[in-house]
N, C-alpha and C. Protein backbone atom coordinates (compact mmCIF):
# COMPACT_ATOMS: atom_id res chain seq x y z
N UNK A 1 -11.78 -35.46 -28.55
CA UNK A 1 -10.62 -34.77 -28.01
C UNK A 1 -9.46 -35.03 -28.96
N UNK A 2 -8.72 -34.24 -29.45
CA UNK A 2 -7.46 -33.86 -30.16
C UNK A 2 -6.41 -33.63 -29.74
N UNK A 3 -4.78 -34.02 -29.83
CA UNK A 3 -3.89 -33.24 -29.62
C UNK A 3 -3.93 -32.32 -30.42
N UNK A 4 -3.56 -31.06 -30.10
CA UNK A 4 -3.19 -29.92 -31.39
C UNK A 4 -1.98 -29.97 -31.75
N UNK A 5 -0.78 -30.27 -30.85
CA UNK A 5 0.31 -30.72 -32.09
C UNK A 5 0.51 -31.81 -32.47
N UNK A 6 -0.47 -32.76 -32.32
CA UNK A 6 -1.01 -33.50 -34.35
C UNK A 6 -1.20 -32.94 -35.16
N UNK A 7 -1.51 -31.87 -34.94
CA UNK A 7 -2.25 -31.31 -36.36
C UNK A 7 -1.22 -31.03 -37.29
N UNK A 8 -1.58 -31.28 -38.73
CA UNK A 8 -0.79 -31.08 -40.03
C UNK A 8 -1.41 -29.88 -40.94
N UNK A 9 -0.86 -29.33 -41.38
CA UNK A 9 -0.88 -28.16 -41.97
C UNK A 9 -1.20 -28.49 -43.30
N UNK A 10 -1.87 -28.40 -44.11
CA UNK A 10 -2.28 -28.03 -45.73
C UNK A 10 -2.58 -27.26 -45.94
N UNK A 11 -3.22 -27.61 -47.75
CA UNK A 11 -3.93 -26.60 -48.78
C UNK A 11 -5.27 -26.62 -48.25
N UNK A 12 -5.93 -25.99 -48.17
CA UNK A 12 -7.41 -25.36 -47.60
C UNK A 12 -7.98 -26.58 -48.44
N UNK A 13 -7.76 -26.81 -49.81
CA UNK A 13 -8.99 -28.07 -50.44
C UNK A 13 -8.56 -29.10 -50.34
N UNK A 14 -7.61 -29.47 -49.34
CA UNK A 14 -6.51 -30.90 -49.62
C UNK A 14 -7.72 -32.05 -49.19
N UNK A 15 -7.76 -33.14 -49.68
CA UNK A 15 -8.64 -34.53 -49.27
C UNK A 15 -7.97 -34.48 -47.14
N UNK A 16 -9.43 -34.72 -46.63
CA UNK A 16 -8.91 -34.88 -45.16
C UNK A 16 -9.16 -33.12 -43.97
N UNK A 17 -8.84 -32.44 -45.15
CA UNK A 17 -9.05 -30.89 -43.81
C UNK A 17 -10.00 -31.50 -43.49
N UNK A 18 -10.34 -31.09 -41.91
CA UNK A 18 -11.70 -31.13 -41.15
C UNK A 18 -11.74 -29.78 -40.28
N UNK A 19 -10.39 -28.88 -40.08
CA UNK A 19 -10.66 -27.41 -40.01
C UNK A 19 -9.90 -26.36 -41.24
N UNK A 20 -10.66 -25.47 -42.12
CA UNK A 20 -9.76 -24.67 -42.25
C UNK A 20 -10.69 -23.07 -42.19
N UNK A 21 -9.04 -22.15 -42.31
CA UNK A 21 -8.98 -20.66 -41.73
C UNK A 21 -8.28 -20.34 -42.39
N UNK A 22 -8.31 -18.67 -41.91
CA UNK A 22 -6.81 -17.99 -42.59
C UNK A 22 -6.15 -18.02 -41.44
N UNK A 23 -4.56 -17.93 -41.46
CA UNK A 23 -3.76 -17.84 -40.70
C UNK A 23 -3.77 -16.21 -39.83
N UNK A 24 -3.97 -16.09 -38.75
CA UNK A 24 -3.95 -14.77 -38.02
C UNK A 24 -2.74 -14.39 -37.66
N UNK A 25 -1.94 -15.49 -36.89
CA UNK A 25 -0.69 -15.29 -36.51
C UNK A 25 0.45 -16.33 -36.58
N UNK A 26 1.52 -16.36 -36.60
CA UNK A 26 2.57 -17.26 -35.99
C UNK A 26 3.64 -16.91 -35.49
N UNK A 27 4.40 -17.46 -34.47
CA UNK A 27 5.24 -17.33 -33.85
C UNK A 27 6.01 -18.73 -33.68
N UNK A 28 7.05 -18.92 -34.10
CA UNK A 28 8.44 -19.64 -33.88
C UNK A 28 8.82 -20.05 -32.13
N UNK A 29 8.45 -21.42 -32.04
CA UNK A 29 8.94 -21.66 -31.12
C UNK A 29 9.90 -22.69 -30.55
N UNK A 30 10.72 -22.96 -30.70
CA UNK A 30 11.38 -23.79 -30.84
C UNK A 30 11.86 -24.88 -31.76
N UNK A 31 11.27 -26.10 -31.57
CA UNK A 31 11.31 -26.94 -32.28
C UNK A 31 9.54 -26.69 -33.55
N UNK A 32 9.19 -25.75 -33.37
CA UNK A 32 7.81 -26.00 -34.58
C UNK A 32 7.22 -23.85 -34.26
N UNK A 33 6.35 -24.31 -34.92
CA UNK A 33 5.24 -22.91 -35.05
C UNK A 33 4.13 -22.89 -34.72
N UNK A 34 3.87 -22.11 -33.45
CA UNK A 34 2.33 -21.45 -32.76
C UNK A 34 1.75 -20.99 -33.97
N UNK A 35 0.63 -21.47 -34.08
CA UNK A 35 0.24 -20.63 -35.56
C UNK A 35 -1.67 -20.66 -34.92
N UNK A 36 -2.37 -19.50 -35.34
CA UNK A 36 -3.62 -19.19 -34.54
C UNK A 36 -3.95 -19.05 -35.90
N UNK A 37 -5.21 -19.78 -36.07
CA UNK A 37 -6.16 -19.98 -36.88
C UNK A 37 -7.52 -19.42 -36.86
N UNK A 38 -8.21 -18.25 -38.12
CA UNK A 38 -9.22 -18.23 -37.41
C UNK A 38 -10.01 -18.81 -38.28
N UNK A 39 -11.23 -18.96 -37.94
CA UNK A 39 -12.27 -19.87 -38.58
C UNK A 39 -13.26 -18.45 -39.51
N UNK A 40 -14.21 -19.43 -40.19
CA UNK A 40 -14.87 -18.77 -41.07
C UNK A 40 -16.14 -17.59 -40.40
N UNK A 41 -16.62 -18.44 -38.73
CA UNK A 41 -17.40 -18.30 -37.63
C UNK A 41 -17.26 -17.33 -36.74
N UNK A 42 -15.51 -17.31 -37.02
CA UNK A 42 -14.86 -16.15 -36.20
C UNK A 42 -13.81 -16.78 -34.95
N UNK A 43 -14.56 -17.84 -34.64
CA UNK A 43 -13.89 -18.46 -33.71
C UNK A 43 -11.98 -18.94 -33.83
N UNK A 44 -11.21 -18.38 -33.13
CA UNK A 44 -9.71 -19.13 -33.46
C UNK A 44 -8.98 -20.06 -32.45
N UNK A 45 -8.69 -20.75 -33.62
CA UNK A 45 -8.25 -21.96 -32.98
C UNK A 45 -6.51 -21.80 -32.75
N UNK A 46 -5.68 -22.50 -31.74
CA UNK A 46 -4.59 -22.35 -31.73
C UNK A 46 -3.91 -23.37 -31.97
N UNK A 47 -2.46 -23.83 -32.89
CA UNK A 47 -1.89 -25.04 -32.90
C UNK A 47 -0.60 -25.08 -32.78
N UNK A 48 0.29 -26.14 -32.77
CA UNK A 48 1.29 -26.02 -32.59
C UNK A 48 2.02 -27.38 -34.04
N UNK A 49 2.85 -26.50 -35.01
CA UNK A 49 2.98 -27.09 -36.26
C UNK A 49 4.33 -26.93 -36.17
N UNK A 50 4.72 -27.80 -37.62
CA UNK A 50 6.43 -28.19 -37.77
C UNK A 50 6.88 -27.49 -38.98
N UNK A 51 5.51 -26.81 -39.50
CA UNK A 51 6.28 -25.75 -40.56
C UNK A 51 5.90 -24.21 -40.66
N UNK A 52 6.55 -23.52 -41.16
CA UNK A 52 5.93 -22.04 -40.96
C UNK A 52 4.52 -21.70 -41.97
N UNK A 53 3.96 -20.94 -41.73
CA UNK A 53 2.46 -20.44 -42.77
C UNK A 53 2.88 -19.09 -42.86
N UNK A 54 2.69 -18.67 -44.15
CA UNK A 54 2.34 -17.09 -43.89
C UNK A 54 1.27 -16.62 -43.20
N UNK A 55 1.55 -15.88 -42.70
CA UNK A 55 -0.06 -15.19 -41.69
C UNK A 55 -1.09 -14.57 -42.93
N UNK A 56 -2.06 -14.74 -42.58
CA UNK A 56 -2.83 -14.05 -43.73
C UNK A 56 -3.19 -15.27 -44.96
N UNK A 57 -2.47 -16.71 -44.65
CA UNK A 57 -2.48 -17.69 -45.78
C UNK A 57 -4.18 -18.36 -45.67
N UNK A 58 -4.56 -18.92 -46.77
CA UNK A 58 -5.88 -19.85 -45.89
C UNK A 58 -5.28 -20.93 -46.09
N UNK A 59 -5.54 -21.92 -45.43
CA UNK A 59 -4.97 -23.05 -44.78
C UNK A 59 -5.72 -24.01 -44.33
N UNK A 60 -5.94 -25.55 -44.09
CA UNK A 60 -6.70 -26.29 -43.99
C UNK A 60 -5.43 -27.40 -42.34
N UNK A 61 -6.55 -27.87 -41.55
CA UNK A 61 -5.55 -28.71 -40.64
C UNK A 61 -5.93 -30.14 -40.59
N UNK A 62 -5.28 -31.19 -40.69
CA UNK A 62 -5.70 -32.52 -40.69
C UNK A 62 -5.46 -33.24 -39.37
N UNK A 63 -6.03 -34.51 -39.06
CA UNK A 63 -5.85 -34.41 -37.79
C UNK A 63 -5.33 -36.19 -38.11
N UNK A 64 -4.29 -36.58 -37.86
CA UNK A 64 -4.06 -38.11 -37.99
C UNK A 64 -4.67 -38.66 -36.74
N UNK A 65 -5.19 -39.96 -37.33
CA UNK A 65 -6.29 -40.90 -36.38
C UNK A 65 -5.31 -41.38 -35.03
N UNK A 66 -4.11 -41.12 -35.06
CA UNK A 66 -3.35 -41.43 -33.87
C UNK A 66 -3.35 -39.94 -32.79
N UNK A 67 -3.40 -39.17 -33.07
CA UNK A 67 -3.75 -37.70 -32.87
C UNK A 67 -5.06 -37.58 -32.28
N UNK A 68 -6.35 -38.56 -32.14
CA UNK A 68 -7.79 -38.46 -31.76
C UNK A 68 -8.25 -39.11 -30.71
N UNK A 69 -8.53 -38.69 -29.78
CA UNK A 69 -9.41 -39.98 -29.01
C UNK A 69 -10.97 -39.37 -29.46
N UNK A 70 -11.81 -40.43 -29.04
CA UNK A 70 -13.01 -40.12 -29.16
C UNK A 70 -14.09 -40.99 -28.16
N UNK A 71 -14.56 -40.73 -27.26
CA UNK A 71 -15.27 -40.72 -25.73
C UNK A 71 -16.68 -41.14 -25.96
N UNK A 72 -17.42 -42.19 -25.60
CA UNK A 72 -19.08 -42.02 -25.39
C UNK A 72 -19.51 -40.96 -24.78
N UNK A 73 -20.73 -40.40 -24.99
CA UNK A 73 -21.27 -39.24 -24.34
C UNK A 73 -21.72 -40.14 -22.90
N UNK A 74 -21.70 -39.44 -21.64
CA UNK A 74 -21.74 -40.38 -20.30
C UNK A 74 -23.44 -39.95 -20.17
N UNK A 75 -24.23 -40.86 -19.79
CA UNK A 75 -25.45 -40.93 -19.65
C UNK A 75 -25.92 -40.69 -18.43
């Protein structure tokens, strides 16, 4: 499990992406940017970032280890 506004915005080859896409959309919201990601699969992901992307950019997202939990599978 992830927060999505952890997520950090890069260069698609930066050391660390563990998702990247091209940018589909963004929208300005206040304090940061809705920005919808789609994947290579098709699938899009949605985040909430502190800088703008061009839409149409490819883009890579990093996820800082304070940003993660991670759960045993329950048996």
């Amino acid at each position: 499990l992830f927060r999505p506004e952890g997520a950090r915005v890069e260069e698609a080859d930066s050391e660390g992406v563990i998702i990247s896409g091209n940018v589909e959309d963004v929208v300005f919201r206040g304090g940061g940017y809705h920005l919808e990601l789609r994947l290579p699969d098709g699938e899009v992901f949605s985040f909430h970032v502190n800088r703008a992307v061009s839409r149409g950019a490819k883009v890579g997202l990093t996820l800082p280890a304070e940003n993660v939990l991670a759960y045993r599978e329950a048996h």
